[in-house]
C-alpha atoms as a PDB file:
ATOM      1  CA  UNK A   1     112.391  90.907 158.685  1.00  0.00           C
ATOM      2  CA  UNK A   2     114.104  87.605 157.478  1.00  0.00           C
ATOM      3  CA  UNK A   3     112.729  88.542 153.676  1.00  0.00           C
ATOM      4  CA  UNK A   4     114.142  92.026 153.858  1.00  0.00           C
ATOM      5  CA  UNK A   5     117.538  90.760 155.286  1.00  0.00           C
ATOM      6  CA  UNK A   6     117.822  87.887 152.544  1.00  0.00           C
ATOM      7  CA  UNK A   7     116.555  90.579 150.064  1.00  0.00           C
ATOM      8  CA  UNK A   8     119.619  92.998 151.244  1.00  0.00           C
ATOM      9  CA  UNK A   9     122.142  90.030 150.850  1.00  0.00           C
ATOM     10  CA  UNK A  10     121.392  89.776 147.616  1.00  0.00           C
ATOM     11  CA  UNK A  11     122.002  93.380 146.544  1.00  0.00           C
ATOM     12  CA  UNK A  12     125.525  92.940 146.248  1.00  0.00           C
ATOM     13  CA  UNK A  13     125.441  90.324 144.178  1.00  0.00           C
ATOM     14  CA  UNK A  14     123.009  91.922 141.901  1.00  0.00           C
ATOM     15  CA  UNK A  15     125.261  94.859 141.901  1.00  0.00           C
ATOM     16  CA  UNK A  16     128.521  92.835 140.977  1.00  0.00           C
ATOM     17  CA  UNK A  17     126.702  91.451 138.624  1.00  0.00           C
ATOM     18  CA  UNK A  18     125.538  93.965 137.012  1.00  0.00           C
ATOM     19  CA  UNK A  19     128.696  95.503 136.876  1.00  0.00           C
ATOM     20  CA  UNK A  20     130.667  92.798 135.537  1.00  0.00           C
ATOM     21  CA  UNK A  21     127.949  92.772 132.817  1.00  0.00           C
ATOM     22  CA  UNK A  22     128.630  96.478 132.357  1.00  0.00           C
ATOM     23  CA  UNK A  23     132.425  95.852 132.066  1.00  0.00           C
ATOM     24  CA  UNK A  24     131.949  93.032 129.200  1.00  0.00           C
ATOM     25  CA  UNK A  25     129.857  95.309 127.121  1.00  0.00           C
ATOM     26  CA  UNK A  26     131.879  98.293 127.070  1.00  0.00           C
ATOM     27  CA  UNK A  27     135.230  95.705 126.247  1.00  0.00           C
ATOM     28  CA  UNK A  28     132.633  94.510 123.771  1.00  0.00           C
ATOM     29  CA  UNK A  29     131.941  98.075 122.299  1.00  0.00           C
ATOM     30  CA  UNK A  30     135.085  98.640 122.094  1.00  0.00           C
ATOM     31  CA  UNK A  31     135.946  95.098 120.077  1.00  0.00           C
ATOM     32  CA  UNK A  32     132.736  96.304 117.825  1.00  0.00           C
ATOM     33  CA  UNK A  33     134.807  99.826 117.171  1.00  0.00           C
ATOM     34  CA  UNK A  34     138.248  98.072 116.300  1.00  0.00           C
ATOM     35  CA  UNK A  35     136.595  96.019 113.737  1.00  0.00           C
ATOM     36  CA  UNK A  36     133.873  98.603 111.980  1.00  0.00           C
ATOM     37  CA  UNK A  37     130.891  97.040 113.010  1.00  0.00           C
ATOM     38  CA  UNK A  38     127.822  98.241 111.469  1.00  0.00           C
ATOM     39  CA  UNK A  39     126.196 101.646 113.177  1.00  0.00           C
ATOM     40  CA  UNK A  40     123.232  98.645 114.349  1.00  0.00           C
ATOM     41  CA  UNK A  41     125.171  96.847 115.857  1.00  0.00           C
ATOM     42  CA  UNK A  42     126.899  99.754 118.056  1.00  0.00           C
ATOM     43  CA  UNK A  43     123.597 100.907 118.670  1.00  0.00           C
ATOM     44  CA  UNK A  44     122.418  97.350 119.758  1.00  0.00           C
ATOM     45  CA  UNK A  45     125.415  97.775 122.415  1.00  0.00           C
ATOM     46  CA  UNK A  46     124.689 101.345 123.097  1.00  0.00           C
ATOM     47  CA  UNK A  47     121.209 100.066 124.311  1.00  0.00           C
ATOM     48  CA  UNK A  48     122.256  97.514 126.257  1.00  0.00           C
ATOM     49  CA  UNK A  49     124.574  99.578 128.248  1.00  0.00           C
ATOM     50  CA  UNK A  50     122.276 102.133 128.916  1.00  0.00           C
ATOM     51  CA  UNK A  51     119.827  99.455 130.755  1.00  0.00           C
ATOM     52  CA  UNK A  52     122.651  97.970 132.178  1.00  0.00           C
ATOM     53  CA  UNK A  53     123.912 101.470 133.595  1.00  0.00           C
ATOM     54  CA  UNK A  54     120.008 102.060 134.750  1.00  0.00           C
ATOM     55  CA  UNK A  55     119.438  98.549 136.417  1.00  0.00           C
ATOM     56  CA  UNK A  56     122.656  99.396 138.142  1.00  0.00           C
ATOM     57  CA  UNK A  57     121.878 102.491 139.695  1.00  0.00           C
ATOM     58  CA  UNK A  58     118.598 101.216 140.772  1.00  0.00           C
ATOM     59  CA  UNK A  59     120.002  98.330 142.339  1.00  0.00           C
ATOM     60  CA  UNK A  60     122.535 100.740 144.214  1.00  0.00           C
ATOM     61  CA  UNK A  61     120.068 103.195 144.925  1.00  0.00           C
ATOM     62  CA  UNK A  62     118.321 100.182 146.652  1.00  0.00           C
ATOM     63  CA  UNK A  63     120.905  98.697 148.082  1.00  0.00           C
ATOM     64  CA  UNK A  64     121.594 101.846 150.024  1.00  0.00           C
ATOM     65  CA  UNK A  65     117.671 102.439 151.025  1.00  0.00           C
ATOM     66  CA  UNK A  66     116.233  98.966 151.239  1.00  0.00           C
ATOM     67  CA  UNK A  67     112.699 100.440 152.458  1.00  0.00           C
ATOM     68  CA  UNK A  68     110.460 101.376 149.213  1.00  0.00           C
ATOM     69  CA  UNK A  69     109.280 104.927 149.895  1.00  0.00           C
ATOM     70  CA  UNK A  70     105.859 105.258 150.300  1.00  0.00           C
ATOM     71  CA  UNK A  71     103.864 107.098 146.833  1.00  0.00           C
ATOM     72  CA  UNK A  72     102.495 110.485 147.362  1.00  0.00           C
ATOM     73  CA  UNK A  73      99.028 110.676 148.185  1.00  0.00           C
ATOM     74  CA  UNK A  74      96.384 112.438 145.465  1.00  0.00           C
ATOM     75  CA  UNK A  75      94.742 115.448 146.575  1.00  0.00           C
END
């Protein structure tokens, strides 16, 4: 129980980080935009944000049911 409750603490932290992350690469998508970066380079950012959205909803997603749910069983 003491792994699962450290584990839980941790969550949050994981999730503000994850969002401040977020925040700095949108504010540096938009910086990319202002000056005409190359269509690479915006989709080097794009990329990055999607994980970053996808780690993030994970991490909330687990944050909100810390027990893994069990895999289905094969027929």
């Amino acid at each position: 129980m003491v792994g699962r409750r450290a584990k839980s603490q941790a969550l949050p932290m994981k999730v503000e980080q994850l969002t401040e992350r977020l925040r700095r690469l949108v504010l540096e998508r938009q910086s990319l935009r202002d000056r005409g970066a190359s269509t690479a380079d915006l989709e080097r950012n794009r990329l990055e944000i999607v994980r970053r959205q996808w780690e993030l909803s994970h991490a909330l997603i687990e944050s909100h049911n810390p027990e893994p749910l069990p895999l289905p069983q094969a027929a």
